[in-house]
Protein backbone atom coordinates (compact mmCIF):
# COMPACT_ATOMS: atom_id res chain seq x y z
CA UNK A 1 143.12 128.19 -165.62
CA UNK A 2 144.77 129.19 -162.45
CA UNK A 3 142.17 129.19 -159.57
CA UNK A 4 139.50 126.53 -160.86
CA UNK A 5 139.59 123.46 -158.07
CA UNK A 6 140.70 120.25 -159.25
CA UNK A 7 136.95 119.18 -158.81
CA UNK A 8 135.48 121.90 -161.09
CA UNK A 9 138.26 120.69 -163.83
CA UNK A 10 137.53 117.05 -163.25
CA UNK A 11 133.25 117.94 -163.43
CA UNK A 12 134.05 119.42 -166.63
CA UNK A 13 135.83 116.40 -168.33
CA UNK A 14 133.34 113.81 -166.98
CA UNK A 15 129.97 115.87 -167.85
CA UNK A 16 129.12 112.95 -170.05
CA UNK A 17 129.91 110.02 -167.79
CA UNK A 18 126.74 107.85 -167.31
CA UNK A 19 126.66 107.85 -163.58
CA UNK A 20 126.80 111.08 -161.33
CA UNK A 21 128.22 109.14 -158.54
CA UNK A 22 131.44 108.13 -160.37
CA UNK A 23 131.68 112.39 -161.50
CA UNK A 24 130.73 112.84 -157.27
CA UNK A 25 133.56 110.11 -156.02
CA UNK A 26 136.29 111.52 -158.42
CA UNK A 27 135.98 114.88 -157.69
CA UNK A 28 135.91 114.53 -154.09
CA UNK A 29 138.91 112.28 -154.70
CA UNK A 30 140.59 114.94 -156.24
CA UNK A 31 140.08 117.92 -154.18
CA UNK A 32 141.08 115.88 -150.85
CA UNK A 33 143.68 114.48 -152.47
CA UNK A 34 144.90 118.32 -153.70
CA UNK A 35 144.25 119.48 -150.12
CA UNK A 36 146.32 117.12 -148.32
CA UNK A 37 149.17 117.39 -150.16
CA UNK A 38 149.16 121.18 -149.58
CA UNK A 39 152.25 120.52 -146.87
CA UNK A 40 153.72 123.09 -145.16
CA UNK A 41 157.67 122.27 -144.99
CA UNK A 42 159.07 121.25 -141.89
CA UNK A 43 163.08 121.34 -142.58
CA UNK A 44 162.85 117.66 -142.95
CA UNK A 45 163.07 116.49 -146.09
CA UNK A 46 161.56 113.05 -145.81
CA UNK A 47 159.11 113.64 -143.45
CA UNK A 48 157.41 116.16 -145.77
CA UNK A 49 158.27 113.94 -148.84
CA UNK A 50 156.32 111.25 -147.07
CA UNK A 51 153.53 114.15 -145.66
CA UNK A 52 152.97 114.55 -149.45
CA UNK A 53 153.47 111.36 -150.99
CA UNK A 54 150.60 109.65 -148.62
CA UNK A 55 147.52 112.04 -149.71
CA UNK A 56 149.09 111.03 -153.37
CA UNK A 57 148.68 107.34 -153.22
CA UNK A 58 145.23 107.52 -151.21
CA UNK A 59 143.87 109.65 -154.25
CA UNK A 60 145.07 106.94 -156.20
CA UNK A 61 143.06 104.40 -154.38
CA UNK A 62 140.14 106.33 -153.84
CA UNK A 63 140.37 107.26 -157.90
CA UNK A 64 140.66 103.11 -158.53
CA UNK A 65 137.89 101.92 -156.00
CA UNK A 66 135.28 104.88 -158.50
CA UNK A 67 136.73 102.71 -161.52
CA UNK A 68 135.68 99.39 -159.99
CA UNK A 69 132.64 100.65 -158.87
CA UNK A 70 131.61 101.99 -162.05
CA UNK A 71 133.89 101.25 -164.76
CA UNK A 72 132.91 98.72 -167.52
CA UNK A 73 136.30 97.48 -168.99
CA UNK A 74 137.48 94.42 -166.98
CA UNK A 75 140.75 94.74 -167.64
CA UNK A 76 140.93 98.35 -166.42
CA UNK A 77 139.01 97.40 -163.20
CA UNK A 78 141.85 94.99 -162.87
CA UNK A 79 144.57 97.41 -163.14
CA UNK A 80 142.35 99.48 -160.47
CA UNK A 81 142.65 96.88 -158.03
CA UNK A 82 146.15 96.77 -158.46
CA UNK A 83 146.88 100.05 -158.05
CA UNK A 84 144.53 99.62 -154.82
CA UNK A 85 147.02 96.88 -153.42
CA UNK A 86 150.09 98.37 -154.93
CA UNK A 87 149.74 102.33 -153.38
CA UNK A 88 148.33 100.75 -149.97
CA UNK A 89 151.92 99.07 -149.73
CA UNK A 90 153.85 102.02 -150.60
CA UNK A 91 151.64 104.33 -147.90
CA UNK A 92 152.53 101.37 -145.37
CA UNK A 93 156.45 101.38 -146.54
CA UNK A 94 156.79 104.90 -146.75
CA UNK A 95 155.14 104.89 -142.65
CA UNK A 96 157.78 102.68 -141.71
CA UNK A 97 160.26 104.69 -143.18
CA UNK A 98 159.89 107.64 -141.48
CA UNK A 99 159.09 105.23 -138.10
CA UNK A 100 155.52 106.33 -138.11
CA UNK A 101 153.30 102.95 -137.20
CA UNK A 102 151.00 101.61 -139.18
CA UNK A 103 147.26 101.87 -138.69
CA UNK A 104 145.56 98.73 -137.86
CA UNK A 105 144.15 96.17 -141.11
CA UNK A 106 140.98 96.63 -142.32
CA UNK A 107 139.39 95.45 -145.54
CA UNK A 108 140.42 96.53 -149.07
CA UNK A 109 138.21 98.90 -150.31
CA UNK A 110 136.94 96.54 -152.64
CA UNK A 111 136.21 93.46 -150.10
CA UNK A 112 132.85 94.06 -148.34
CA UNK A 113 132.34 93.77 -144.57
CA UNK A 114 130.09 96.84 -144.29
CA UNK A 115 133.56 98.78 -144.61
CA UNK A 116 133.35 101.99 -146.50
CA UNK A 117 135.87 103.45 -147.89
CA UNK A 118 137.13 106.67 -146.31
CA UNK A 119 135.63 109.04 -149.21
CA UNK A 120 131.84 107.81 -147.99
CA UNK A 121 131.73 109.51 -144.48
């Protein structure tokens, strides 16, 4: 198994899904999500903890926004959009942490505005 991409495992297990796009935004999810946390170490502990951590909790996001754009089961689509509010606090706590700022407010992903979320460009 060593050497497939997290895409190509992810493709794989969703073959059946209904909708290509949810297979498309998951798998791109994934891979970026692998990618950035590929962090070379620094000799600081936390900064690389937190250079880590961040790619972490945006896959999470980026995994929950697929779910409520595709997903079915309300309740699930529910948890979604909590993990949506609940990682976008800890990528804002962990920034202040470190004393990194925090990027300016925009939308939630799942609040519309004409904002796309980050995996769409």
């Amino acid at each position: 198994m060593l050497g497939l991409t997290a895409s190509a495992l992810l493709t794989g297990a969703v073959a059946a899904a209904p909708a290509d796009g949810y297979a498309t935004m998951m798998s791109v999810a994934m891979d970026r999500m692998m990618a950035g946390m590929m962090v070379k170490p620094s000799g600081d502990v936390d900064r690389d903890f937190v250079a880590m951590m961040l790619p972490h909790h945006q896959g999470a996001i980026d995994m929950a926004v697929a779910e409520l754009r595709y997903g079915h089961n309300e309740q699930l689509k529910r948890i979604a959009q909590e993990i949506i509010i609940d990682q976008q606090q800890e990528i804002a706590a962990m920034k202040l942490a470190i004393g990194q700022p925090l990027p300016p407010s925009t939308p939630a992903p799942t609040q519309g505005g004409g904002h796309h979320s980050p995996m769409e460009h």
